[in-house]
Protein backbone atom coordinates (compact mmCIF):
# COMPACT_ATOMS: atom_id res chain seq x y z
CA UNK A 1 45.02 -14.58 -1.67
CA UNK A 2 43.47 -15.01 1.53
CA UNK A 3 46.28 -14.00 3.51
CA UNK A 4 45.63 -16.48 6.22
CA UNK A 5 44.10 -13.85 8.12
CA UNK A 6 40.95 -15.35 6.45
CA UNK A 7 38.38 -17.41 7.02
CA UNK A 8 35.37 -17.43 9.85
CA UNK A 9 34.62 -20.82 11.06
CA UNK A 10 32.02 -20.46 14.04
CA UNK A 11 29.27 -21.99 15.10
CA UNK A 12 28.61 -19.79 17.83
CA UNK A 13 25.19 -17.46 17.33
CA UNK A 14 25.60 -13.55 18.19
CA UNK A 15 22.56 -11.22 17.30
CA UNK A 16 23.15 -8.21 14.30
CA UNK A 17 24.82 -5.74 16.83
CA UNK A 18 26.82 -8.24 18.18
CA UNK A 19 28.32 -9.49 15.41
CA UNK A 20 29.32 -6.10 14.14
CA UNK A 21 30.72 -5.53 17.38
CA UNK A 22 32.94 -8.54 16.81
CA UNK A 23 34.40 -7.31 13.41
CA UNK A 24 35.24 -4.01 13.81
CA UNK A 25 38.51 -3.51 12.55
CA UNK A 26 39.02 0.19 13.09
CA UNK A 27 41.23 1.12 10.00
CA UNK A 28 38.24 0.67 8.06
CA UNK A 29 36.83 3.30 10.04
CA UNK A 30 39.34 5.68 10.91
CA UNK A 31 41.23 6.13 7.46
CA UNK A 32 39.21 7.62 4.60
CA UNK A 33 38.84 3.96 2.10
CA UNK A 34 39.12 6.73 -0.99
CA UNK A 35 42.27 6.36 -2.37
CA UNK A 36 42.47 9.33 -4.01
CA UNK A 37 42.82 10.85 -0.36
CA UNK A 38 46.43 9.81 0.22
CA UNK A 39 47.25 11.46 -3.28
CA UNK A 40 51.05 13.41 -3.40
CA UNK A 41 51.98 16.65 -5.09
CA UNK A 42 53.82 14.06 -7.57
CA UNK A 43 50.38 12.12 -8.39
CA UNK A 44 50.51 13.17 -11.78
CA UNK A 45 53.75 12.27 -12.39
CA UNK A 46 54.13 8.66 -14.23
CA UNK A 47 55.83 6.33 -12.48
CA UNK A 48 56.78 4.71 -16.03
CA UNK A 49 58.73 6.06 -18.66
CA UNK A 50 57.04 5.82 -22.26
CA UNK A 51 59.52 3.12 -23.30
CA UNK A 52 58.83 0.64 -20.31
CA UNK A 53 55.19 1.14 -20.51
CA UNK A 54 56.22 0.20 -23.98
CA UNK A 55 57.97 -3.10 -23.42
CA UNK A 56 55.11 -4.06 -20.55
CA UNK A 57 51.92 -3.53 -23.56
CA UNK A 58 54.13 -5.95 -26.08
CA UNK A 59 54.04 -8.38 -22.77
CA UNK A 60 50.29 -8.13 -22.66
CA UNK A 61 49.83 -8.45 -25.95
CA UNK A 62 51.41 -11.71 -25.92
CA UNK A 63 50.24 -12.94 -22.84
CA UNK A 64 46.52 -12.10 -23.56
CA UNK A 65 46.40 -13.83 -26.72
CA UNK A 66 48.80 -16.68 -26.28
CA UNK A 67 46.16 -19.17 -26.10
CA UNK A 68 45.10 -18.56 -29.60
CA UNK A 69 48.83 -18.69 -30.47
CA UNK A 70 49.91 -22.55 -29.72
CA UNK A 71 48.88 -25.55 -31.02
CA UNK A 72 48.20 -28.39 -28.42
CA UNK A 73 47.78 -27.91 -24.41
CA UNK A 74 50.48 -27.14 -22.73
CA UNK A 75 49.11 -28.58 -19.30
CA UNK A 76 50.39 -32.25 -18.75
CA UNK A 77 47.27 -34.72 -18.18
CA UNK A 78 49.06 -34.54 -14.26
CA UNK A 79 49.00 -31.09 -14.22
CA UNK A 80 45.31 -30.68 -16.02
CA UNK A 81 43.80 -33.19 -12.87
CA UNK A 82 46.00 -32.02 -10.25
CA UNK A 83 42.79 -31.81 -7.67
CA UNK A 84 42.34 -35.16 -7.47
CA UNK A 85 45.51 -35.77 -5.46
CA UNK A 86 45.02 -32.28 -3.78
CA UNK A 87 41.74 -32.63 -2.94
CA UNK A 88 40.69 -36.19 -1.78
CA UNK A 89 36.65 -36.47 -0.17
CA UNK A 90 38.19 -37.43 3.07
CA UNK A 91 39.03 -33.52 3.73
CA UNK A 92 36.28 -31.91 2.14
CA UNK A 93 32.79 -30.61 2.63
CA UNK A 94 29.98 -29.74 0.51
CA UNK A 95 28.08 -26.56 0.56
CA UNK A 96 25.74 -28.42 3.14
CA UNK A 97 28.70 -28.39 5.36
CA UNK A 98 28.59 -32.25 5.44
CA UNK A 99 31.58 -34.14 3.99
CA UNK A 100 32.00 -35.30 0.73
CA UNK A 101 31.51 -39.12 -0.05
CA UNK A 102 33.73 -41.50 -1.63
CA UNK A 103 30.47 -42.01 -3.55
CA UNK A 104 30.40 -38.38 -5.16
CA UNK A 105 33.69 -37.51 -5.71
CA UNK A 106 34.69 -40.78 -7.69
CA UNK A 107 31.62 -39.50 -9.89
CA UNK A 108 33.09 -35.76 -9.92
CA UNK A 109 36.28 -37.29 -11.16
CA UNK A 110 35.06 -39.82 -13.55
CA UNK A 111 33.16 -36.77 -15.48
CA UNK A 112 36.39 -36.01 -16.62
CA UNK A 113 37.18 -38.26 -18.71
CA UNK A 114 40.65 -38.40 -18.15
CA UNK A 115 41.49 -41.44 -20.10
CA UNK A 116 40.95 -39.53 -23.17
CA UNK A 117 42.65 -36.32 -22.47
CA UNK A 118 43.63 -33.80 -24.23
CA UNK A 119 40.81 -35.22 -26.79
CA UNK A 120 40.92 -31.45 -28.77
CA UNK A 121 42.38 -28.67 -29.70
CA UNK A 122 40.33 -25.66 -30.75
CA UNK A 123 40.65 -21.63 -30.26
CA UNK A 124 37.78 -20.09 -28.66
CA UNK A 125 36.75 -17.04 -26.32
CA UNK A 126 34.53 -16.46 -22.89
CA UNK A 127 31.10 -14.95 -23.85
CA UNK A 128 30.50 -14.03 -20.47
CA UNK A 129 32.17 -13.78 -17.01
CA UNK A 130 33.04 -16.80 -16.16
CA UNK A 131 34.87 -19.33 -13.65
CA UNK A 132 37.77 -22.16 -14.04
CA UNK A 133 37.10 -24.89 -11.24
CA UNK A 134 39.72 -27.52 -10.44
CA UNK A 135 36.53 -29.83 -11.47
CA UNK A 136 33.72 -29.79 -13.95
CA UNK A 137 31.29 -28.63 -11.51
CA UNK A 138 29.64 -25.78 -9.57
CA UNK A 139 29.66 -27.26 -6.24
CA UNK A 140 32.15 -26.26 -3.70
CA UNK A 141 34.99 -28.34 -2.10
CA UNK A 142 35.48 -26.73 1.96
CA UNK A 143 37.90 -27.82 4.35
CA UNK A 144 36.51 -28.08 7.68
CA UNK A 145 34.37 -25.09 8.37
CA UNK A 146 34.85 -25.55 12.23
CA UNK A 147 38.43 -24.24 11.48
CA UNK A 148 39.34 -20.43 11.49
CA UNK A 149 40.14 -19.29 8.11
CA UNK A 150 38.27 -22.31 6.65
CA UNK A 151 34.81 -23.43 5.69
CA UNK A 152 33.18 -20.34 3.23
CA UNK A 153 33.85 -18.69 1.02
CA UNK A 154 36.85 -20.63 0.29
CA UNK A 155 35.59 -23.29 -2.17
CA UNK A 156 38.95 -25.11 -3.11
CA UNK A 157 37.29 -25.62 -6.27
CA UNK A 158 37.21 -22.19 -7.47
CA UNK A 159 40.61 -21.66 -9.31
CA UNK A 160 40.05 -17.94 -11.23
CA UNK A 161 37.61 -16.24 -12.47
CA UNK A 162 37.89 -15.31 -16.00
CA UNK A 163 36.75 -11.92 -17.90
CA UNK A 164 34.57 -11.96 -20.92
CA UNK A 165 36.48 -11.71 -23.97
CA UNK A 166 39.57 -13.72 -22.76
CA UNK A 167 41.23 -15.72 -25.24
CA UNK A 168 40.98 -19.31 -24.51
CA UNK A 169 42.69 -22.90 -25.85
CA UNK A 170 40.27 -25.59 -25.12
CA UNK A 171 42.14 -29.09 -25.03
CA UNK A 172 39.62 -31.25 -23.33
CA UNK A 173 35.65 -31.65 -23.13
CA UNK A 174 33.51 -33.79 -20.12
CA UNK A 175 31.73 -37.06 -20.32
CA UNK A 176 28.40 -34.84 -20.83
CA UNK A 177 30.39 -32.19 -22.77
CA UNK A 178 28.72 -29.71 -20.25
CA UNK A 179 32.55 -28.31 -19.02
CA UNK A 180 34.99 -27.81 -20.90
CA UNK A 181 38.94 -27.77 -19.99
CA UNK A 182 41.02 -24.68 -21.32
CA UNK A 183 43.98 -22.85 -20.93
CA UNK A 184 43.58 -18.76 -20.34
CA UNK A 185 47.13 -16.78 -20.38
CA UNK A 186 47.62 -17.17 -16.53
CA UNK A 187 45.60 -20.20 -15.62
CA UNK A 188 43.55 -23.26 -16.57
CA UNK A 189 40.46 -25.25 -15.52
CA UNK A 190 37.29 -26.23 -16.28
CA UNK A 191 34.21 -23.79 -17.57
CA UNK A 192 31.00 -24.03 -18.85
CA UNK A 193 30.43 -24.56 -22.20
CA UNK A 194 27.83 -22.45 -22.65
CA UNK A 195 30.28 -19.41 -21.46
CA UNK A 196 32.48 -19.92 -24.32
CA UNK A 197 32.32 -19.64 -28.46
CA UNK A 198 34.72 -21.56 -30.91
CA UNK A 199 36.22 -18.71 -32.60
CA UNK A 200 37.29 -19.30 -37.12
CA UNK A 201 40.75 -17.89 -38.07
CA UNK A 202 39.23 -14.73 -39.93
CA UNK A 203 37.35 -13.72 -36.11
CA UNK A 204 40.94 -14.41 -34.30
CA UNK A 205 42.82 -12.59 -36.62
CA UNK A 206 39.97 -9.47 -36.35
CA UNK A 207 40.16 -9.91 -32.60
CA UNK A 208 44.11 -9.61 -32.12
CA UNK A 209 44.47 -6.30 -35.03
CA UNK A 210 42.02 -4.52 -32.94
CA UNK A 211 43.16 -1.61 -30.82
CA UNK A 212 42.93 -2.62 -26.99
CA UNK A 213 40.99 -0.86 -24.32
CA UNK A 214 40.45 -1.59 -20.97
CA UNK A 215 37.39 -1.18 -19.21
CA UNK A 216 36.97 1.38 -16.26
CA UNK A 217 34.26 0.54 -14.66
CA UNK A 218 32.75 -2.76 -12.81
CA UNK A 219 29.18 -4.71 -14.02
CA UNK A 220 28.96 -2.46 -17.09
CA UNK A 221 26.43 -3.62 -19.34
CA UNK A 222 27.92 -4.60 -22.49
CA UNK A 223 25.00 -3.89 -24.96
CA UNK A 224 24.60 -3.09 -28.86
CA UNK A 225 23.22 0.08 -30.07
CA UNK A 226 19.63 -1.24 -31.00
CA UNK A 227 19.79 -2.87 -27.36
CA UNK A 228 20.65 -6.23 -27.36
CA UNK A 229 22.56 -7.60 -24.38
CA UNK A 230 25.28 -9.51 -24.56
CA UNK A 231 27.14 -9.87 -21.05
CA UNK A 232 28.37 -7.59 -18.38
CA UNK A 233 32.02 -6.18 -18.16
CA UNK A 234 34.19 -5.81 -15.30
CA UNK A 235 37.44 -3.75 -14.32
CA UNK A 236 39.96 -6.01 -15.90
CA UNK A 237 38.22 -6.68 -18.93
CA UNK A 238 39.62 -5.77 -22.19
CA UNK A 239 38.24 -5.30 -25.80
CA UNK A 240 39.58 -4.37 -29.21
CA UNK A 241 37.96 -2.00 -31.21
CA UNK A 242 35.50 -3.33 -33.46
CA UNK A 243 36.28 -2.56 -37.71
CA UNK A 244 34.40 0.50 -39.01
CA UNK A 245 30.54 0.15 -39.53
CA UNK A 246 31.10 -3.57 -38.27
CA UNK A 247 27.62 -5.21 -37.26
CA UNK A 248 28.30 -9.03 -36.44
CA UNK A 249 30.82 -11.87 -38.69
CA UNK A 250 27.34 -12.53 -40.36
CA UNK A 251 27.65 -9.52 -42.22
CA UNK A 252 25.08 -7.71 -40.64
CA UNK A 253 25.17 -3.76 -41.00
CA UNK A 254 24.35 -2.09 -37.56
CA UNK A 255 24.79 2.06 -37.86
CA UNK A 256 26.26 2.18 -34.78
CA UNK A 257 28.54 4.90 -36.04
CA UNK A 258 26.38 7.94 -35.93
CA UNK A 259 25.69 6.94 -32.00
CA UNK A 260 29.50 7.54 -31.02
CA UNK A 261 32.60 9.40 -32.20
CA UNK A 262 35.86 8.06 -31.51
CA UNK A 263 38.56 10.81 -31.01
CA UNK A 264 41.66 9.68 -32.42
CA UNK A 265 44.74 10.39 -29.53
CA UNK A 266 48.16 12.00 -30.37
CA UNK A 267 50.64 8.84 -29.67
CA UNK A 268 53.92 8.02 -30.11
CA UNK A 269 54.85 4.60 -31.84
CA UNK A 270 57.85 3.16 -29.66
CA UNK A 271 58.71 -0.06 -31.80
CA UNK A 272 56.99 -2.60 -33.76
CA UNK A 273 56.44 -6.31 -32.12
CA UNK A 274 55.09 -9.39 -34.98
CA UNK A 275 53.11 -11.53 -32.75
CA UNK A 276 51.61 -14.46 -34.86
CA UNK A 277 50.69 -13.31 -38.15
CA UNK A 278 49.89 -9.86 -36.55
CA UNK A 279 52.18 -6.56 -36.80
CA UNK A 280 52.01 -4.73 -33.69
CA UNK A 281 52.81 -1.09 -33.30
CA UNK A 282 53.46 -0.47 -29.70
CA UNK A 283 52.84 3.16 -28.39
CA UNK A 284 53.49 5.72 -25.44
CA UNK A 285 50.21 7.44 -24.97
CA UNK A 286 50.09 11.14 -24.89
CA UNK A 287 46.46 12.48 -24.32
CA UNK A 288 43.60 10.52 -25.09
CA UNK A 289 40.08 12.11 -25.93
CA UNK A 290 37.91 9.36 -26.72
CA UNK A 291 33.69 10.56 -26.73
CA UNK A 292 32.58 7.12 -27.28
CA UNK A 293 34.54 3.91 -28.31
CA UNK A 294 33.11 0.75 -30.33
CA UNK A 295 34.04 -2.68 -28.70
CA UNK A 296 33.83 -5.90 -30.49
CA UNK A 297 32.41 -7.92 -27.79
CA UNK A 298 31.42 -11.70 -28.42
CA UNK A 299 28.26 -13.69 -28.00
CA UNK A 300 27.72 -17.47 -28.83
CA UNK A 301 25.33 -18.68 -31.28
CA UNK A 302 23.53 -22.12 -31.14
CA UNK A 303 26.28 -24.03 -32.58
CA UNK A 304 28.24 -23.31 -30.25
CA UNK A 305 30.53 -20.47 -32.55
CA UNK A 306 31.37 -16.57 -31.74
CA UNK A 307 29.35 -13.82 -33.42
CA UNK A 308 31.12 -10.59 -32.74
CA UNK A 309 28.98 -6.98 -32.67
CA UNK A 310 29.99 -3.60 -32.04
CA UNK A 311 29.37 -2.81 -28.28
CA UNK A 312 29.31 1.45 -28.40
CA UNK A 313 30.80 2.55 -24.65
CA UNK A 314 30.94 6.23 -23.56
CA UNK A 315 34.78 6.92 -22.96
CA UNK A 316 34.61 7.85 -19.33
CA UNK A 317 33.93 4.38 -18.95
CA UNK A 318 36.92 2.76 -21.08
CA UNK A 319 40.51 3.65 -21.70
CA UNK A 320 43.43 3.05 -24.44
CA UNK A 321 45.95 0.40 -23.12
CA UNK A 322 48.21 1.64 -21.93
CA UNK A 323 46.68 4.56 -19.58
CA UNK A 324 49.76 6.67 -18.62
CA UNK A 325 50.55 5.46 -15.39
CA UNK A 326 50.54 7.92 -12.40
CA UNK A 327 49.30 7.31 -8.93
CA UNK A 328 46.42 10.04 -9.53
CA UNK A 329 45.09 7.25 -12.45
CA UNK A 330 45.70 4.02 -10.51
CA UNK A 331 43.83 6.09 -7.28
CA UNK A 332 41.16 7.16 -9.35
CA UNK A 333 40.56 3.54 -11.15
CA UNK A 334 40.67 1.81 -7.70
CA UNK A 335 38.34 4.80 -6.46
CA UNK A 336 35.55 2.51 -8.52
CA UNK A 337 36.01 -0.62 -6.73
CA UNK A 338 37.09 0.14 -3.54
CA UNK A 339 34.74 -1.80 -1.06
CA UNK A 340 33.75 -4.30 -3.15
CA UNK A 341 33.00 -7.83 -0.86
CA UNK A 342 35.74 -10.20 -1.48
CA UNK A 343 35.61 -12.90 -3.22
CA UNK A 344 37.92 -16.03 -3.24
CA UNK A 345 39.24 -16.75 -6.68
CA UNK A 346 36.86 -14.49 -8.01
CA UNK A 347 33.85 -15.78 -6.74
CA UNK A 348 30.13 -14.23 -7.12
CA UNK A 349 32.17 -11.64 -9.32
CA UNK A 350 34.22 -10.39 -6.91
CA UNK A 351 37.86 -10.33 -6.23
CA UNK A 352 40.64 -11.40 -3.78
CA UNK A 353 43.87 -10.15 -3.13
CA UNK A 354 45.90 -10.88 -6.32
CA UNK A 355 43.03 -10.73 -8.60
CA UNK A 356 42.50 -6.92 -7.61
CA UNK A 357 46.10 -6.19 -8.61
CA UNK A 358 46.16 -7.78 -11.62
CA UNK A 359 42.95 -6.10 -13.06
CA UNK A 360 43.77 -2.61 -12.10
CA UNK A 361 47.13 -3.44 -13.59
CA UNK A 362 46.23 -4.14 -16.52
CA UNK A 363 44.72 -0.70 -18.04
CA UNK A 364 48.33 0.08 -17.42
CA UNK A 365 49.50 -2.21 -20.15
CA UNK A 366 50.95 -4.33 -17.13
CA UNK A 367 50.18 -8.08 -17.67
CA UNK A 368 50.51 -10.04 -14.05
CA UNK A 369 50.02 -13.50 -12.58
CA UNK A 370 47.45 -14.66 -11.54
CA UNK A 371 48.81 -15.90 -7.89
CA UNK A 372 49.70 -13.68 -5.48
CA UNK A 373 53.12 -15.47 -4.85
CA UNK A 374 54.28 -14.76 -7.99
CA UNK A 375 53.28 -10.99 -8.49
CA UNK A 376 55.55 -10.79 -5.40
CA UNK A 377 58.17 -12.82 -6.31
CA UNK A 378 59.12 -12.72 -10.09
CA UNK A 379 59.62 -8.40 -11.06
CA UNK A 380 62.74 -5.95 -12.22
CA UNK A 381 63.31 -5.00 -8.38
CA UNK A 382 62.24 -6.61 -5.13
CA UNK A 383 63.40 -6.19 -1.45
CA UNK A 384 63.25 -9.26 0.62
CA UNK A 385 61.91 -8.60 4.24
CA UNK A 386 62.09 -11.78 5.53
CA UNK A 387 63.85 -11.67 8.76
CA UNK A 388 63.89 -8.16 9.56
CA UNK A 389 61.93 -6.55 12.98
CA UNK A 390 59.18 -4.82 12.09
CA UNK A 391 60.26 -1.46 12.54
CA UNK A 392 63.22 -2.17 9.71
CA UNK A 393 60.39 -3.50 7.57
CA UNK A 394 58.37 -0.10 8.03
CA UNK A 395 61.52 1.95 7.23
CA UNK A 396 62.24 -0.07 4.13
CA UNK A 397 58.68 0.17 2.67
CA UNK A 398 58.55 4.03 3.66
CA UNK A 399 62.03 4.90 2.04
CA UNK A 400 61.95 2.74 -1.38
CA UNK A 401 58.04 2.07 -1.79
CA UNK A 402 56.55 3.35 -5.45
CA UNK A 403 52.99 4.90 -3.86
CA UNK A 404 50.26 3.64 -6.08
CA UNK A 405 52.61 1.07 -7.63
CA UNK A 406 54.70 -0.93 -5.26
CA UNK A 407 53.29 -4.36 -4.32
CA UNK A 408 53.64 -5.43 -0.55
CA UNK A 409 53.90 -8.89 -0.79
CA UNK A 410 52.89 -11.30 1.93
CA UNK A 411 52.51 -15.57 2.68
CA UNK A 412 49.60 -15.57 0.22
CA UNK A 413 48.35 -12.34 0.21
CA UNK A 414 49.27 -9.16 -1.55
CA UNK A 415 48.22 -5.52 -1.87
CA UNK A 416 49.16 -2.02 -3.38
CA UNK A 417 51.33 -0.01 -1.46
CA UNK A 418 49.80 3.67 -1.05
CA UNK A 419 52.64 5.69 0.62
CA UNK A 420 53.20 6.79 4.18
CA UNK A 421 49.93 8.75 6.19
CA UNK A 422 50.84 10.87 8.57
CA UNK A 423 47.94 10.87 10.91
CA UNK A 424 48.01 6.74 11.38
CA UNK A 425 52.26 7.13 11.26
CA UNK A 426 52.15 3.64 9.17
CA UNK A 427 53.03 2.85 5.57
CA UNK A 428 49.04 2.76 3.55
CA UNK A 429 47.81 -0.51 1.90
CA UNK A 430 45.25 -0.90 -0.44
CA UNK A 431 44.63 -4.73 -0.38
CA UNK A 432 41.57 -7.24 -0.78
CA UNK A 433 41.42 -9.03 2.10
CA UNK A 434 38.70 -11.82 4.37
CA UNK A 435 39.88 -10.97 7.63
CA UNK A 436 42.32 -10.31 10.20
CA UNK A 437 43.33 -13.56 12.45
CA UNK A 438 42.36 -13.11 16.01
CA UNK A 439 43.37 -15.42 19.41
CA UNK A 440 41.21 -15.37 22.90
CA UNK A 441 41.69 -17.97 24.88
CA UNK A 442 43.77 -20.09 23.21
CA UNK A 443 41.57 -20.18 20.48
CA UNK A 444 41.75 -18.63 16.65
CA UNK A 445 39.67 -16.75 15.67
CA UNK A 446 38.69 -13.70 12.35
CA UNK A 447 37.47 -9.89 12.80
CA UNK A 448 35.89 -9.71 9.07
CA UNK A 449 37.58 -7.11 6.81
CA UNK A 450 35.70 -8.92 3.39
CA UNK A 451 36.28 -6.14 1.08
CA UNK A 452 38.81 -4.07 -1.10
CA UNK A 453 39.80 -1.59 1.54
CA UNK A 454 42.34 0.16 2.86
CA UNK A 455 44.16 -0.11 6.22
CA UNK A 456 47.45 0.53 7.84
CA UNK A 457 49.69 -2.35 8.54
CA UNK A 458 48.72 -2.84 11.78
CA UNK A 459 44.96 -3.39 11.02
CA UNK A 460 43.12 -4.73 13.73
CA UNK A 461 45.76 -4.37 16.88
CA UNK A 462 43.77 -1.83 18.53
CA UNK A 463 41.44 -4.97 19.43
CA UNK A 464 42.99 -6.92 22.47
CA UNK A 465 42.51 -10.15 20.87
CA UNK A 466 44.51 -9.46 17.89
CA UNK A 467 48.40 -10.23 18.42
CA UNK A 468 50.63 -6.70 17.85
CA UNK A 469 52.63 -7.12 14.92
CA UNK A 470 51.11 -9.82 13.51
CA UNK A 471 50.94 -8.50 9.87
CA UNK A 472 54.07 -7.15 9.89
CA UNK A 473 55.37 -10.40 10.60
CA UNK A 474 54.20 -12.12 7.64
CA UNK A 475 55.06 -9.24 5.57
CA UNK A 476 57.96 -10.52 3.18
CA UNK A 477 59.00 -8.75 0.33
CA UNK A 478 58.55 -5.11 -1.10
CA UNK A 479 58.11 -5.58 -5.45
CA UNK A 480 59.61 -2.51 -6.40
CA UNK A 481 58.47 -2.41 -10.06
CA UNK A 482 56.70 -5.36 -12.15
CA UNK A 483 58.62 -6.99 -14.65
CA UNK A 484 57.49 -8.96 -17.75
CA UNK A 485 56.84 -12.69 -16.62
CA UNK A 486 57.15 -15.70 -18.94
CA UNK A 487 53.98 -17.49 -19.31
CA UNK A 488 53.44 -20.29 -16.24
């Protein structure tokens, strides 16, 4: 995720000009960072058939809402506290950038009342976008920040961040029942209670009949039609449609009809899929022509419980799962978040590497990990490049890379491959990444990339402090085409 290229670590001063100076990674500058600019004849051509976009959705599906599906936790009380052996106060620092004390931490870790654990079991859903932290807290756990690719923003602490509207299994509450513990489709952690709602067995089963649509567009307000905010939506998030003339489960009756018109699509039903008590009918889109769309977005009362309302969104800023997937709709998607500042597990609502891939995946009907490791490693095809020069690795990616759907995969980092340019002669990558690792006299250093951006494979070597063939040389596998992954 931060592809060890990351991390600054300095204490040395240099004035604005300077520092810029210091950074400049010249892919960023000399390669237009629009994806739609490295486009083929072929973009419109899917790079799924109808059927395996099929079998991916029914994946989703099940992923998605899988917390809502089981009974009890399925995180071992060794695998819920895992930090504490991970993370002892003799390594860390705080966000003073002094260490930890034995005195803190032993009070970090007795807030989680692990004696008790898992002391619940309820269903319930994020009401806003949200983190899962390795401890009930908001304060940040560095290694040392003297340290290249330490110090910020990598807060060990931070393990995802999670979208409003994600499904959730809660299993475990603090000593102050301020943070809760819960279990999201691809990862666990603590959260703040007051991000989440308890959701009743009429709301889940409303929730999961709903048809799915991903939204297109990053800190969209999610509002109802008289006004009333509820929370902001990202790229990644994803919403049923709300019931016709639906207000809120109170029974309220909101006209938000005559303020939108949803335009049913022509679509293809491929096979039917029971998941729970729901009947899914699993389709191949054909052409979608959606004016407006109402979401059912939730919002938490002050017990505690989910209240769903009708959020109406203009459909150039939301799409039917699955989008047909062609490298002109993945380019034009990324096209709204390329640039954005990175952001280690999802911090400050941004993204890192494997994070970006999954959420521009997923209005594809594509369900991923969350680790970058594992989007790499576990898919239908994969080419393992470990070993081979770096001129075999070039050839490889050029002759059997997907453009716009191939993952590079690298020692914890990942990106999207984007085909061959022929002005920089290297394979394209669109990737989120901190920085690129430097070395001047003996010691390591980072040129700051900190953004979603797009760069050769080579990014950085024009600098004489940044080794040649560096990248390629942690470059190790080329995932063909994503598979369906069982739940980790």
């Amino acid at each position: 995720m931060s592809l060890g290229l990351s991390g600054c670590g300095s204490h040395c001063q240099y004035t604005a000009q300077e520092y810029l100076e210091k950074n400049t990674v010249a892919d960023l500058e000399n390669l237009s960072q629009n994806p739609t600019s490295y486009l083929a004849y072929t973009a419109h051509t899917p790079v799924m058939t109808p059927a395996e976009q099929a079998v991916q959705f029914a994946a989703l599906r099940e992923y998605h809402f899988a917390p809502w599906l089981q009974d009890s936790p399925t995180r071992s009380k060794e695998d819920a506290f895992w930090g504490i052996a991970a993370y002892p106060y003799s390594k860390g620092y705080a966000e003073n950038l002094l260490p930890w004390s034995k005195k803190a931490m032993d009070c970090l870790i007795a807030r989680q009342n692990m004696e008790t654990y898992p002391c619940m079991a309820r269903y319930a859903i994020t009401v806003r976008h949200s983190s899962l932290r390795v401890f009930p807290t908001v304060k940040p756990y560095f290694l040392n920040p003297t340290q290249a690719g330490e110090g910020f923003p990598f807060d060990y602490f931070q393990n995802s961040a999670v979208h409003v509207g994600t499904p959730l299994f809660v299993s475990h509450v603090s000593v102050s029942g301020k943070w809760l513990y819960v279990e999201t489709s691809y990862a666990s952690g603590w959260i703040p209670a007051n991000d989440v709602a308890y959701v009743s067995e009429q709301q889940k089963e409303m929730f999961m009949s709903g048809t799915l649509y991903a939204l297109m567009r990053d800190t969209l307000a999610l509002k109802t039609a008289q006004g009333l905010y509820l929370s902001t939506g990202f790229v990644g998030g994803m919403f049923p449609t709300a019931p016709p003339s639906f207000g809120s489960v109170r029974g309220q009756t909101e006209n938000v009809q005559a303020n939108a018109v949803d335009v049913p699509e022509a679509r293809e039903t491929v096979f039917v899929k029971k998941i729970g008590k729901n009947t899914i009918r699993v389709c191949a889109p054909k052409v979608t022509q959606v004016a407006c769309v109402q979401l059912l977005v939730p919002a938490r009362n002050a017990l505690g419980n989910a209240e769903f309302f009708a959020v109406p969104m203009r459909g150039k800023y939301v799409a039917q799962i699955p989008m047909v997937f062609t490298p002109r709709a993945l380019a034009e998607l990324a096209s709204h978040i390329v640039g954005q500042r990175y952001g280690w597990g999802g911090l400050f609502e941004d993204r890192d590497c494997s994070s970006t891939v999954r959420d521009l995946f997923a209005a594809f009907g594509v369900w991923m990990p969350r680790n970058s490791s594992l989007q790499a490693d576990k898919g239908e095809k994969a080419i393992s490049l470990q070993g081979l020069t770096p001129a075999d690795k070039r050839d490889i990616i050029i002759e059997n890379g997907v453009p716009f759907f191939s993952l590079i995969g690298m020692k914890g980092h990942i990106g999207i491959y984007l085909g061959y340019d022929e002005v920089a002669q290297q394979p394209i990558m669109l990737h989120d990444v901190w920085g690129v690792r430097t070395m001047k006299a003996g010691q390591e250093g980072r040129a700051i990339i900190g953004r979603l951006g797009i760069t050769s494979l080579r990014p950085g070597e024009e600098r004489r402090d940044v080794p040649e063939d560096y990248f390629y040389s942690r470059i190790e596998k080329l995932q063909l085409r994503p598979g369906t992954w069982k739940k980790e």
